[in-house]
C-alpha atoms as a PDB file:
ATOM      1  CA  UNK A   1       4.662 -24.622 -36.139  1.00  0.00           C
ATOM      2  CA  UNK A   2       3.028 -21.456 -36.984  1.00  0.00           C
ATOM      3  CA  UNK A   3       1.355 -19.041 -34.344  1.00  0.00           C
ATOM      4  CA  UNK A   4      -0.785 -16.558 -34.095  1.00  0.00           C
ATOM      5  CA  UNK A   5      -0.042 -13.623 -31.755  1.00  0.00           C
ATOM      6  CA  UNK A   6      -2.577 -11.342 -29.936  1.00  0.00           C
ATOM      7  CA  UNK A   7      -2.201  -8.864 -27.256  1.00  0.00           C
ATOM      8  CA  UNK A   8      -3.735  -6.414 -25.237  1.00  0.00           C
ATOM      9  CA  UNK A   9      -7.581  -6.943 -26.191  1.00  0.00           C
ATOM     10  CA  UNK A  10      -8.685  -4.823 -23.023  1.00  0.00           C
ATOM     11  CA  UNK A  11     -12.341  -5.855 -23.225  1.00  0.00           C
ATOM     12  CA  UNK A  12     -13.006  -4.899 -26.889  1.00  0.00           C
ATOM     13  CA  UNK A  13     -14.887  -7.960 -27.918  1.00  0.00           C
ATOM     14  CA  UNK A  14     -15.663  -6.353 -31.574  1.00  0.00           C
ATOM     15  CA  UNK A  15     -12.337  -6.121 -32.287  1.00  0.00           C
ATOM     16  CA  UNK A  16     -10.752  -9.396 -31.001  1.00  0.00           C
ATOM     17  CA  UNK A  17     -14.045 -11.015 -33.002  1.00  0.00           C
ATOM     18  CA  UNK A  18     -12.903  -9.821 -35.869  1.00  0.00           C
ATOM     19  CA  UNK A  19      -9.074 -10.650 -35.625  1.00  0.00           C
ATOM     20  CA  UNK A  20     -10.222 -14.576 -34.613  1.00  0.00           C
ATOM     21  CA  UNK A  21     -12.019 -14.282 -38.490  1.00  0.00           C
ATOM     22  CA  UNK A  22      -8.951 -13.612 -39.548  1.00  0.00           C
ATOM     23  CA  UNK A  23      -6.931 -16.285 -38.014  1.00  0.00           C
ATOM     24  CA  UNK A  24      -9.353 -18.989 -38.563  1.00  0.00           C
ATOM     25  CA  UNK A  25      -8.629 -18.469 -42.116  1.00  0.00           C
ATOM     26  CA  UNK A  26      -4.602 -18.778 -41.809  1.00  0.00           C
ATOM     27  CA  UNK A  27      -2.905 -22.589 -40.757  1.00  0.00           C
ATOM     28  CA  UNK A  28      -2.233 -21.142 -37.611  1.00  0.00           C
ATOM     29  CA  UNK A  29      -1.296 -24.633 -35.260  1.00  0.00           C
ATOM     30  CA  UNK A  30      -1.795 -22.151 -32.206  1.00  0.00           C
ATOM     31  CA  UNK A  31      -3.423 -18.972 -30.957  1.00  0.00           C
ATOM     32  CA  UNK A  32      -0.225 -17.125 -28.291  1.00  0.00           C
ATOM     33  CA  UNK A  33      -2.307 -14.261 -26.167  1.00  0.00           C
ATOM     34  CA  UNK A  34       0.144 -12.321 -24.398  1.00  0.00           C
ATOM     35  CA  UNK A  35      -1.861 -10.680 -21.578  1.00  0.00           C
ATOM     36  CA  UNK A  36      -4.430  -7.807 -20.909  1.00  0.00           C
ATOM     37  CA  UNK A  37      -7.436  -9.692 -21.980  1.00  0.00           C
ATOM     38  CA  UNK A  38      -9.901  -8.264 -20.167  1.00  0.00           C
ATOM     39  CA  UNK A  39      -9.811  -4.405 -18.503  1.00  0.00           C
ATOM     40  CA  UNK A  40     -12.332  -2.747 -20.480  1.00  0.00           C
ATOM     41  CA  UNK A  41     -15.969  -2.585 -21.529  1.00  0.00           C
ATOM     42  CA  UNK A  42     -17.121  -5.777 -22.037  1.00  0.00           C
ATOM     43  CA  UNK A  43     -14.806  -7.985 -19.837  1.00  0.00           C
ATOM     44  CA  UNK A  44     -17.378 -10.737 -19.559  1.00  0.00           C
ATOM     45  CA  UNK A  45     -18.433 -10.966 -22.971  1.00  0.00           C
ATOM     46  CA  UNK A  46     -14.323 -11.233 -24.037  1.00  0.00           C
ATOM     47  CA  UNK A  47     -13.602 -13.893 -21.432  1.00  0.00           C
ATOM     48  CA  UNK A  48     -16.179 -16.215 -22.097  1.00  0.00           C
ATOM     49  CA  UNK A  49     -15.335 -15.993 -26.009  1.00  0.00           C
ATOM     50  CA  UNK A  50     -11.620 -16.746 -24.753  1.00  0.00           C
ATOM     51  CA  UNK A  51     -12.388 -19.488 -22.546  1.00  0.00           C
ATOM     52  CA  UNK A  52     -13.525 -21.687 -25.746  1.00  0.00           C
ATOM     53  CA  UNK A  53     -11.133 -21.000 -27.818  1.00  0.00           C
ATOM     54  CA  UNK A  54      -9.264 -24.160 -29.111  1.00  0.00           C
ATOM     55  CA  UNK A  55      -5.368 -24.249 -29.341  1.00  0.00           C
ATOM     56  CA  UNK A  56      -4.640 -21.014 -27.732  1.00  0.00           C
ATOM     57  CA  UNK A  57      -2.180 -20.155 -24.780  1.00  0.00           C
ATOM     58  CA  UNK A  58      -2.526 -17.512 -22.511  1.00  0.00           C
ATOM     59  CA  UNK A  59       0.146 -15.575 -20.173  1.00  0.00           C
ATOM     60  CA  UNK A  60      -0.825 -12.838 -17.994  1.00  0.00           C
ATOM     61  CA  UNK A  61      -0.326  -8.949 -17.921  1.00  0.00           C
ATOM     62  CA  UNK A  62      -0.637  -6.437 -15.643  1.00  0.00           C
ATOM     63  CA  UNK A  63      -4.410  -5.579 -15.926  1.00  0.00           C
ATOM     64  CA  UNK A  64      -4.814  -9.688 -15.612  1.00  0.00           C
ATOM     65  CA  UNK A  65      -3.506  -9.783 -12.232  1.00  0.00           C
ATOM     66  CA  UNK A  66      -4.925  -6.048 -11.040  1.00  0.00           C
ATOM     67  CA  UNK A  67      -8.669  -7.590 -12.029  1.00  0.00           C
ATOM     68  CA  UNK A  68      -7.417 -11.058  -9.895  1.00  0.00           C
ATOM     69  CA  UNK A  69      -6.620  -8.900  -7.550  1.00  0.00           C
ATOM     70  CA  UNK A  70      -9.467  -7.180  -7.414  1.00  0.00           C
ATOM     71  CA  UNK A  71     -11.721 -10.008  -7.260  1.00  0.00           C
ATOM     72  CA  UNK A  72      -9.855 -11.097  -4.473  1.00  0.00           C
ATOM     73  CA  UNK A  73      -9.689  -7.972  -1.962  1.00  0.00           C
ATOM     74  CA  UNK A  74      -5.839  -7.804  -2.887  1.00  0.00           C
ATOM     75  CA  UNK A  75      -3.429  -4.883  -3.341  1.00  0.00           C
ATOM     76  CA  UNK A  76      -3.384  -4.351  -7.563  1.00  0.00           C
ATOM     77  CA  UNK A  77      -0.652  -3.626  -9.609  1.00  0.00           C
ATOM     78  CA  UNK A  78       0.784  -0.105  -9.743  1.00  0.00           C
ATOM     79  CA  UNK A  79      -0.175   0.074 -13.634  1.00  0.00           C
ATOM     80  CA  UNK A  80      -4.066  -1.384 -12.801  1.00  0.00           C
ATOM     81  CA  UNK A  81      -5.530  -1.280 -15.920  1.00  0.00           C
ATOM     82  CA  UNK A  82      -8.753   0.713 -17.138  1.00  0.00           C
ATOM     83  CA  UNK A  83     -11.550   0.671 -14.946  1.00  0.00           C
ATOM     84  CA  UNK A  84     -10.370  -2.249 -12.924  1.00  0.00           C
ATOM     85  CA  UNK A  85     -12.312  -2.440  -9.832  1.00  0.00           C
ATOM     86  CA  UNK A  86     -15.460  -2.242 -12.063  1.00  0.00           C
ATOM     87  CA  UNK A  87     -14.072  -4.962 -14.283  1.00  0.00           C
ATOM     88  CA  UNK A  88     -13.199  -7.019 -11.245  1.00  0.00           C
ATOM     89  CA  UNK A  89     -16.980  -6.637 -10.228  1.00  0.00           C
ATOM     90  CA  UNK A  90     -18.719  -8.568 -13.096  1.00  0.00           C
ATOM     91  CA  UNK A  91     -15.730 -11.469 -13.267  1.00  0.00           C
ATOM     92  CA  UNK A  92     -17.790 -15.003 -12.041  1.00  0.00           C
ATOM     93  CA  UNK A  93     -15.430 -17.106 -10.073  1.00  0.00           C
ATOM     94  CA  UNK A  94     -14.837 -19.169 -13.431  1.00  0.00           C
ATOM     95  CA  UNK A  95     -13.129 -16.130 -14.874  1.00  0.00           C
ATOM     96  CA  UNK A  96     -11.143 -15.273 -12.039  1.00  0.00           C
ATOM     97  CA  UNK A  97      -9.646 -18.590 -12.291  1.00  0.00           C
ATOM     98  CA  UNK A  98      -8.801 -18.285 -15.675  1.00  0.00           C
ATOM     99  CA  UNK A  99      -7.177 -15.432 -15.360  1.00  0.00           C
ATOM    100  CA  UNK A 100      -5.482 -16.425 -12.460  1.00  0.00           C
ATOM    101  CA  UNK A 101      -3.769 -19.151 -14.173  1.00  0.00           C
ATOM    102  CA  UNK A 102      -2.332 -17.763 -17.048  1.00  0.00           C
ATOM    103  CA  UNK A 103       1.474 -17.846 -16.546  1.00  0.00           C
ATOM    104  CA  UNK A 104       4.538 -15.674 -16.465  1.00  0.00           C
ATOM    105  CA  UNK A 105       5.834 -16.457 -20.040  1.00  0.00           C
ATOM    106  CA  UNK A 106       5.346 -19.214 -22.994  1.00  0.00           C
ATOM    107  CA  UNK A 107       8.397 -20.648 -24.533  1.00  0.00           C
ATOM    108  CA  UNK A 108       8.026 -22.170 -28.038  1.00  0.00           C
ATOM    109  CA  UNK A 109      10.356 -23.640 -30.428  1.00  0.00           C
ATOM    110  CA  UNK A 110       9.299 -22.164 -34.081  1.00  0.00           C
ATOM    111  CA  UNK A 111      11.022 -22.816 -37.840  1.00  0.00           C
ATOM    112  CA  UNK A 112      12.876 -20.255 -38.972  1.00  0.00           C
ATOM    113  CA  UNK A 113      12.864 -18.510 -35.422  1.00  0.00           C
ATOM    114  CA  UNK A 114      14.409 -20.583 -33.246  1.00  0.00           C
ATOM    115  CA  UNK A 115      13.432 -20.333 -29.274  1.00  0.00           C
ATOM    116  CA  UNK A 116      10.869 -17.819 -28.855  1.00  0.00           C
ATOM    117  CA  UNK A 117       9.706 -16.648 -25.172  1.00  0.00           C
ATOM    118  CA  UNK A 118       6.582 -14.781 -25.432  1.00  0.00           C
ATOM    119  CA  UNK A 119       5.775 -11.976 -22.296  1.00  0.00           C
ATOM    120  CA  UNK A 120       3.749  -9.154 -21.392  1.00  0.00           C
ATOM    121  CA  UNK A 121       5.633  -6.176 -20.409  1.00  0.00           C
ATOM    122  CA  UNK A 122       9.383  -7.639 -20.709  1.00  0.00           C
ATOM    123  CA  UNK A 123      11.017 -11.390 -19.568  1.00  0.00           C
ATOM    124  CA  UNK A 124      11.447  -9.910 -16.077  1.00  0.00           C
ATOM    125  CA  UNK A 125       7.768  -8.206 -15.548  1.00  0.00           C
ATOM    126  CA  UNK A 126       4.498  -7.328 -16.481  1.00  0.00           C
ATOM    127  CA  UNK A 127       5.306  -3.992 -16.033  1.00  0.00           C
ATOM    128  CA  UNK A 128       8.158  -3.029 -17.786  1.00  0.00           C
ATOM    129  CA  UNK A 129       7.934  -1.406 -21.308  1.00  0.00           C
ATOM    130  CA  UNK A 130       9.865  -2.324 -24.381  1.00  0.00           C
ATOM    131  CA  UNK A 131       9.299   0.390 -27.138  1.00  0.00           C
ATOM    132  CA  UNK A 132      10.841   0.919 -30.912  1.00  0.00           C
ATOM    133  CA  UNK A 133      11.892   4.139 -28.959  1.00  0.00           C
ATOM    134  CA  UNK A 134      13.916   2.355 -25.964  1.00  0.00           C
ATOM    135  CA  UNK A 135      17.341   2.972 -25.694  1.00  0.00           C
ATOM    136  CA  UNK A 136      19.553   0.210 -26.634  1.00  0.00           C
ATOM    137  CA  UNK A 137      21.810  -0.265 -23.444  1.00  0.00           C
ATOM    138  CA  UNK A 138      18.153  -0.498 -21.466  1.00  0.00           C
ATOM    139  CA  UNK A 139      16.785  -3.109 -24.130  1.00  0.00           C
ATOM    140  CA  UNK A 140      20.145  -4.857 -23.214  1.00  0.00           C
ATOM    141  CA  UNK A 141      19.855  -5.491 -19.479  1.00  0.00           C
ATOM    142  CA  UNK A 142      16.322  -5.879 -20.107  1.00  0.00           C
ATOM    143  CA  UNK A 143      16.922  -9.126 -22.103  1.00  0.00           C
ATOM    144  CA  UNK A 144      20.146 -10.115 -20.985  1.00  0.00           C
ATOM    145  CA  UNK A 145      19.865 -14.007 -19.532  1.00  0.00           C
ATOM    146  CA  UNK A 146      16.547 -14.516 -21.435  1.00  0.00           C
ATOM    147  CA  UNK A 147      17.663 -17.606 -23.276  1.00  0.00           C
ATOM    148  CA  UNK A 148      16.132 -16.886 -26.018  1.00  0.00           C
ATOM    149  CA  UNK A 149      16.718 -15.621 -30.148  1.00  0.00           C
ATOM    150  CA  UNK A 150      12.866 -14.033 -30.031  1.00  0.00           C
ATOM    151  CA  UNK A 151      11.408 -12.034 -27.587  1.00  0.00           C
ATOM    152  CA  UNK A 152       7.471 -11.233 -28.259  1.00  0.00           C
ATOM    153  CA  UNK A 153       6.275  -8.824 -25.753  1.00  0.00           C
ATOM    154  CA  UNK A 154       2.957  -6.631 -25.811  1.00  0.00           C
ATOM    155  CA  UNK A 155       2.357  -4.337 -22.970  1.00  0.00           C
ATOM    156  CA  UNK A 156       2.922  -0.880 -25.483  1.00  0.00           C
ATOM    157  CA  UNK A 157       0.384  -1.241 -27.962  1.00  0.00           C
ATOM    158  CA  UNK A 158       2.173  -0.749 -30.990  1.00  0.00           C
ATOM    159  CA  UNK A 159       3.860  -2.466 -33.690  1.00  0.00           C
ATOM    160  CA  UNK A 160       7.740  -2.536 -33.639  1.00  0.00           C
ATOM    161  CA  UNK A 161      10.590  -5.302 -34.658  1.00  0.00           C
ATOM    162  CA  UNK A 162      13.844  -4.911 -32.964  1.00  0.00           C
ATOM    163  CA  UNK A 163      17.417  -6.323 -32.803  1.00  0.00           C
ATOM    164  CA  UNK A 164      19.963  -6.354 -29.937  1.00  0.00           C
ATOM    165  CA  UNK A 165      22.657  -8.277 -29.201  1.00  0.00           C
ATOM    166  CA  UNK A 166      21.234 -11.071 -31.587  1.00  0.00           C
ATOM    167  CA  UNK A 167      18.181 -11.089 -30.204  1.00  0.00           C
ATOM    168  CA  UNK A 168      14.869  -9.857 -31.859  1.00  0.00           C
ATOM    169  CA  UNK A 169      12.613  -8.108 -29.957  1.00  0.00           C
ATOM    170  CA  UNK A 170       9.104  -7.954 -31.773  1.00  0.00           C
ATOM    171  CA  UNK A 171       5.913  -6.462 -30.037  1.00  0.00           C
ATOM    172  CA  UNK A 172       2.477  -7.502 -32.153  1.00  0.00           C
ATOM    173  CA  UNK A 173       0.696  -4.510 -31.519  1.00  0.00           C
ATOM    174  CA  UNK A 174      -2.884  -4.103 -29.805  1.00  0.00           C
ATOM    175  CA  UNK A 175      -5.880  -5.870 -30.904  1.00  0.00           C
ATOM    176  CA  UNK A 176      -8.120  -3.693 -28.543  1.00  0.00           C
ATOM    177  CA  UNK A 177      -6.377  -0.370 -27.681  1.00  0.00           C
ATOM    178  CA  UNK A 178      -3.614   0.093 -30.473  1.00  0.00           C
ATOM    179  CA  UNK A 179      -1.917   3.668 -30.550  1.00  0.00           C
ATOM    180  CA  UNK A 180      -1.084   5.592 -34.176  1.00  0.00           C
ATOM    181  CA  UNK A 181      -4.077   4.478 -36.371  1.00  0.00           C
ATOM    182  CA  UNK A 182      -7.408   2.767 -35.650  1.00  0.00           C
ATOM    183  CA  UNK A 183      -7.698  -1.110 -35.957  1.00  0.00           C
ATOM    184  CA  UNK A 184      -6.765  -4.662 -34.390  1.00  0.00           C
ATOM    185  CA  UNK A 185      -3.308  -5.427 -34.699  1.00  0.00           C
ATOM    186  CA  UNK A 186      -1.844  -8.786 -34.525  1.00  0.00           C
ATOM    187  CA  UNK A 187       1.227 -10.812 -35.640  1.00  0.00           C
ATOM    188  CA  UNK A 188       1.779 -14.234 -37.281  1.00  0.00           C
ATOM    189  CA  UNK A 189       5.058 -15.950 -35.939  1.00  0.00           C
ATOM    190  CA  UNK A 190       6.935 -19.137 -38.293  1.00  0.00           C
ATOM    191  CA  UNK A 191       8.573 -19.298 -40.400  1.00  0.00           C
ATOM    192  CA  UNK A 192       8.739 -15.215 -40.754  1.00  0.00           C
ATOM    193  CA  UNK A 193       7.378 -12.583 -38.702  1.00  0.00           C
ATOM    194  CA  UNK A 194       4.140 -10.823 -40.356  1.00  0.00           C
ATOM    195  CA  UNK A 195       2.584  -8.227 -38.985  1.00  0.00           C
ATOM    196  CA  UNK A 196      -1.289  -7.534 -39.529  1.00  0.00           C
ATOM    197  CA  UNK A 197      -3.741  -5.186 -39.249  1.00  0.00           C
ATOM    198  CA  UNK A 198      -7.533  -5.767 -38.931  1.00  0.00           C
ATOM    199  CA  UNK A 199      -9.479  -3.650 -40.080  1.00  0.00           C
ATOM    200  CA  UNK A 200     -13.632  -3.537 -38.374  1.00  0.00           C
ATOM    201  CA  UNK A 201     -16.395  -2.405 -38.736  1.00  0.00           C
ATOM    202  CA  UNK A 202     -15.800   0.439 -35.951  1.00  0.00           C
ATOM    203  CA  UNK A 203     -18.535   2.526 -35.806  1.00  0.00           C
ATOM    204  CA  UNK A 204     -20.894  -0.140 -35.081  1.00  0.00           C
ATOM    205  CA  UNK A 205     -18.048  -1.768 -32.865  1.00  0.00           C
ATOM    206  CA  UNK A 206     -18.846   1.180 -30.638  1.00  0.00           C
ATOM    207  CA  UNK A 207     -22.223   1.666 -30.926  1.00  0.00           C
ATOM    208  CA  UNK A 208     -21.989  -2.062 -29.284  1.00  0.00           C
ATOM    209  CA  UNK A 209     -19.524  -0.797 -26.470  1.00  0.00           C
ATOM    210  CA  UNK A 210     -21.274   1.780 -25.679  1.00  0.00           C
ATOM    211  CA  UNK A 211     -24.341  -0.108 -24.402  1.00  0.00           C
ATOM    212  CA  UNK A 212     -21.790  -1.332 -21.720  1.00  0.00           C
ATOM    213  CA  UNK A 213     -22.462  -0.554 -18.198  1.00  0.00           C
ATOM    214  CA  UNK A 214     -18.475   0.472 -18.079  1.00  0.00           C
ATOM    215  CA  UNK A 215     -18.467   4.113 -16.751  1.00  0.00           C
ATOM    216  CA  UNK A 216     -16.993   5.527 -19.630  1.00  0.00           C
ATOM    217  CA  UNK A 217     -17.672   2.833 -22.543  1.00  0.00           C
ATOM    218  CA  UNK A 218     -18.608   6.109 -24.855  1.00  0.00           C
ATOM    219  CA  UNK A 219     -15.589   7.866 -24.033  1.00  0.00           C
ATOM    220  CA  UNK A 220     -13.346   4.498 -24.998  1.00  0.00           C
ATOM    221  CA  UNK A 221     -15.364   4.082 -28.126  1.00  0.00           C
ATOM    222  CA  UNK A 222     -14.933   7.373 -29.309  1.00  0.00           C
ATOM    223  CA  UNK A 223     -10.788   7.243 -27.784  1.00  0.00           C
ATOM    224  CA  UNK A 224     -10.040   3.791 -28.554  1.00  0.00           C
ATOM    225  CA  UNK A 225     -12.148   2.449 -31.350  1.00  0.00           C
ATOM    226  CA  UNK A 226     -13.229   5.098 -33.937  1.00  0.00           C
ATOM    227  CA  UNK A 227     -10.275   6.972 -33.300  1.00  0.00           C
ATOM    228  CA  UNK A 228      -6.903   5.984 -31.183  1.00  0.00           C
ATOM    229  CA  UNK A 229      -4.309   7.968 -29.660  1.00  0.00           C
ATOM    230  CA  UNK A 230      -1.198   9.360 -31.613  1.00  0.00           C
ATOM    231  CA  UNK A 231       2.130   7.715 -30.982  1.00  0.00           C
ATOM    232  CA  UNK A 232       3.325  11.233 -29.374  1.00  0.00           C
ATOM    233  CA  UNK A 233       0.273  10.932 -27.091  1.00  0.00           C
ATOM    234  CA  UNK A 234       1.388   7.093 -26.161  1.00  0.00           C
ATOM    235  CA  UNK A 235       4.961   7.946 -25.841  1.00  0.00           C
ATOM    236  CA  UNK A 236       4.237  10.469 -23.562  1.00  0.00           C
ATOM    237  CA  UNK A 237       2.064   8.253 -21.541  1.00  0.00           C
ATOM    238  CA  UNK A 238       4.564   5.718 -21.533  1.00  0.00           C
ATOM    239  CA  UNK A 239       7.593   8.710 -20.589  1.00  0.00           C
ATOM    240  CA  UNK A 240       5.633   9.021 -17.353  1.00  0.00           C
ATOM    241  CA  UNK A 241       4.668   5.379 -16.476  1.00  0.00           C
ATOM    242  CA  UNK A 242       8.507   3.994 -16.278  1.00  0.00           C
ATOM    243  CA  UNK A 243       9.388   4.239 -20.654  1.00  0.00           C
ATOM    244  CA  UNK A 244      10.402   3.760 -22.778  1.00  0.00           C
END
């Protein structure tokens, strides 16, 4: 079995468009998206593309169960997501439910991998951040019990392929809101690990998001699209969120 694994899209249709091109082309048996689908400028628009697509699996992250949440009248996450409560406010009930039943984790058995448990934030929450910067002893009670010789996680943004304790820890990057340089970043899974990068058409990618309603959909054009943050700027994010 080969898969293909996204991540954090946050709403930026353009960009997961483009990555799907990609895939279609590949013999990709099935599509792993590991949470954050949604919390950005065109929420609807990114659900209803995700909704049809064939072969994929979907597990939730944070700003998946802060925009449930929101829907609902319910306390959100402590990490919410950008812009949630306006994201919440265009979800139909048929994506509420969808997001709503995405699940913890997805366990897979792939060639030349072996057992592979795919997450958000780590195999114990949504929340928690794995990073190439983590220290070691953390990554090691972070993954201890997890039953498993892969560990695909998302939750950071960035790119990074790790080994502890015999397990490899490998995060796919950010399709939607990477950190370091601009583009939709992705990873194929079977019998290696490949990392990609998508490259888009990104100025008229946010000339698109900007017609959003989103209260700042020129401001995460400009930020997230044309240009994305450093990986000093992310690390320094994540140094004050609970990271790395």
């Amino acid at each position: 079995m080969r898969v293909a694994a996204l991540s954090d899209i946050h709403g930026n249709l353009p960009a997961l468009e483009a990555v799907l091109a990609e895939v279609a082309h590949e013999s990709i048996d099935l599509v792993v998206i590991c949470g954050d689908v949604a919390s950005g400028p065109l929420p609807v628009e990114t659900l209803d593309l995700l909704i049809t697509l064939p072969n994929a699996r979907f597990l939730h992250g944070n700003a998946d169960r802060s925009l449930v949440a929101g829907y609902d009248g319910t306390a959100k996450p402590r990490l919410a997501g950008p812009a949630a409560d306006w994201c919440a406010a265009q979800l139909s009930k048929q994506h509420r439910d969808f997001l709503a039943s995405f699940p913890d984790e997805v366990r897979l058995e792939l060639d030349g991998l072996g057992r592979v448990l795919f997450c958000h934030g780590s195999p114990r929450s949504d929340e928690e951040m794995m990073t190439s910067a983590t220290p070691e002893g953390r990554l090691r009670e972070i993954t201890a019990g997890s039953d498993a010789d892969v560990i695909v996680c998302g939750h950071t943004h960035m790119q990074f392929d790790r080994m502890v304790d015999g397990v490899r820890i490998v995060n796919p990057g950010s399709v939607g809101m990477p950190y370091g340089e601009p583009g939709a970043y992705w990873a194929l899974f079977g019998p290696e690990v490949n990392f990609r990068r998508t490259d888009y058409d990104r100025e008229s990618a946010a000339a698109r998001i900007g017609k959003s309603s989103w209260p700042d959909a020129a401001g995460f054009a400009r930020d997230n699209v044309v240009s994305v943050p450093g990986v000093a700027a992310a690390m320094e994010f994540f140094a004050k969120h609970g990271g790395p």
